[in-house]
Protein backbone atom coordinates (compact mmCIF):
# COMPACT_ATOMS: atom_id res chain seq x y z
CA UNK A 1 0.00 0.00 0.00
CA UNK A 2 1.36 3.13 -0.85
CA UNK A 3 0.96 6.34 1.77
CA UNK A 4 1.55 9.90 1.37
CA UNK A 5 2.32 11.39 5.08
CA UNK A 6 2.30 15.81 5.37
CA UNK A 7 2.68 18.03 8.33
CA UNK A 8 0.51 21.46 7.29
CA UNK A 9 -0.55 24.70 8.80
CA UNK A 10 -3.97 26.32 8.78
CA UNK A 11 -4.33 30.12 8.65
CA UNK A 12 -7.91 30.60 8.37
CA UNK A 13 -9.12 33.60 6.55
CA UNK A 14 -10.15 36.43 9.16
CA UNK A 15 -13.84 35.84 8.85
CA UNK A 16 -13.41 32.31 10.16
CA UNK A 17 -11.27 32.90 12.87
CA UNK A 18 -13.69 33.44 15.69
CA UNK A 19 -14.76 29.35 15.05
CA UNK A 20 -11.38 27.98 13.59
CA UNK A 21 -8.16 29.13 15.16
CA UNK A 22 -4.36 28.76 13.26
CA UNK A 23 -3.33 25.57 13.81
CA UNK A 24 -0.94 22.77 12.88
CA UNK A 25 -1.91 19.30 12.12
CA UNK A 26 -0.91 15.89 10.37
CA UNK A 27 -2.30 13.80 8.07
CA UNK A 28 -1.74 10.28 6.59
CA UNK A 29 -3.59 9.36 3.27
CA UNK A 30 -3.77 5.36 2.22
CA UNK A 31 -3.80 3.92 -1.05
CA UNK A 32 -3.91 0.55 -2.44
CA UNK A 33 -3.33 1.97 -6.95
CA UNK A 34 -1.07 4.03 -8.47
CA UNK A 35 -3.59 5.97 -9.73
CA UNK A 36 -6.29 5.83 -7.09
CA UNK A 37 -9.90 6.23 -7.58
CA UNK A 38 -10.27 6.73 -3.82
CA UNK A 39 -8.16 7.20 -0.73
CA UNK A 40 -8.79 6.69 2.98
CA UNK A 41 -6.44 9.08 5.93
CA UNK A 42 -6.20 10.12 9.47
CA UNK A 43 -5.38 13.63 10.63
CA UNK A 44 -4.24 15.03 14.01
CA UNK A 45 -4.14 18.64 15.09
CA UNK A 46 -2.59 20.36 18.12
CA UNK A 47 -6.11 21.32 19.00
CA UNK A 48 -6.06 17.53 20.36
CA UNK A 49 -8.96 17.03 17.24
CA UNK A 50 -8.64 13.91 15.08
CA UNK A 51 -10.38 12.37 12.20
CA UNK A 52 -10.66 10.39 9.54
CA UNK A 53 -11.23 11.30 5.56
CA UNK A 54 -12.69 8.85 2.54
CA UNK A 55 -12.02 11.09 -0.68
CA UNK A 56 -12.92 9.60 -3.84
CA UNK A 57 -12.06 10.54 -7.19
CA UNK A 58 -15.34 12.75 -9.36
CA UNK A 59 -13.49 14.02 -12.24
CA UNK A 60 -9.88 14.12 -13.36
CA UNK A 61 -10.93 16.45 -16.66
CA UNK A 62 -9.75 20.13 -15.37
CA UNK A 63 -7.57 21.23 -13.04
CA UNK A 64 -9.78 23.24 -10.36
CA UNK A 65 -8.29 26.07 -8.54
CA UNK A 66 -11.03 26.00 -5.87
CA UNK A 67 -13.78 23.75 -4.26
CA UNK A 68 -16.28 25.89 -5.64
CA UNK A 69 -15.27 25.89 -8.92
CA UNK A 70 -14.88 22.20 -8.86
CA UNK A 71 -18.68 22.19 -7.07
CA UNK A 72 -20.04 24.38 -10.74
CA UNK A 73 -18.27 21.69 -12.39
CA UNK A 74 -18.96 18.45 -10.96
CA UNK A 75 -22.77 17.57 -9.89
CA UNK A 76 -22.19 15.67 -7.04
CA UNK A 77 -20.88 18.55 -5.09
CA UNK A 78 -23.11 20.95 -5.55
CA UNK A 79 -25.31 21.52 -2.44
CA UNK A 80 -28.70 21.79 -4.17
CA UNK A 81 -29.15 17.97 -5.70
């Protein structure tokens, strides 16, 4: 199984600062391809929060800069289906 392992920093945007303070974290995504269709992870914060991710592959056609572009794109994130 391959495994890509990151350390990362968040730096929320001012608005979202009152309910998400800076913060750094880890994070371990699983794979069992090359070229996965889906991956499964852990992450750990020193806000002693923890969790776990399934992220599956929608479409592999553009490169999106930004969740919401990718959400105008790709029907199964938009929020109103």
């Amino acid at each position: 199984m391959d495994r890509l392992s990151f350390l990362y920093q968040n730096d929320p945007r001012p608005e979202h600062r009152d309910r998400s303070h800076p913060h750094l974290g880890s994070c371990s995504l699983n794979t069992a391809r090359l070229v996965p269709q889906a991956i499964h992870g852990t992450y750990f914060t020193d806000r002693y929060t923890q969790g776990e991710m399934d992220l599956r592959l929608l479409d592999r056609s553009k490169g999106y800069t930004s969740y919401q572009e990718a959400a105008g794109q790709v029907p199964e994130l938009r929020s109103d289906t």
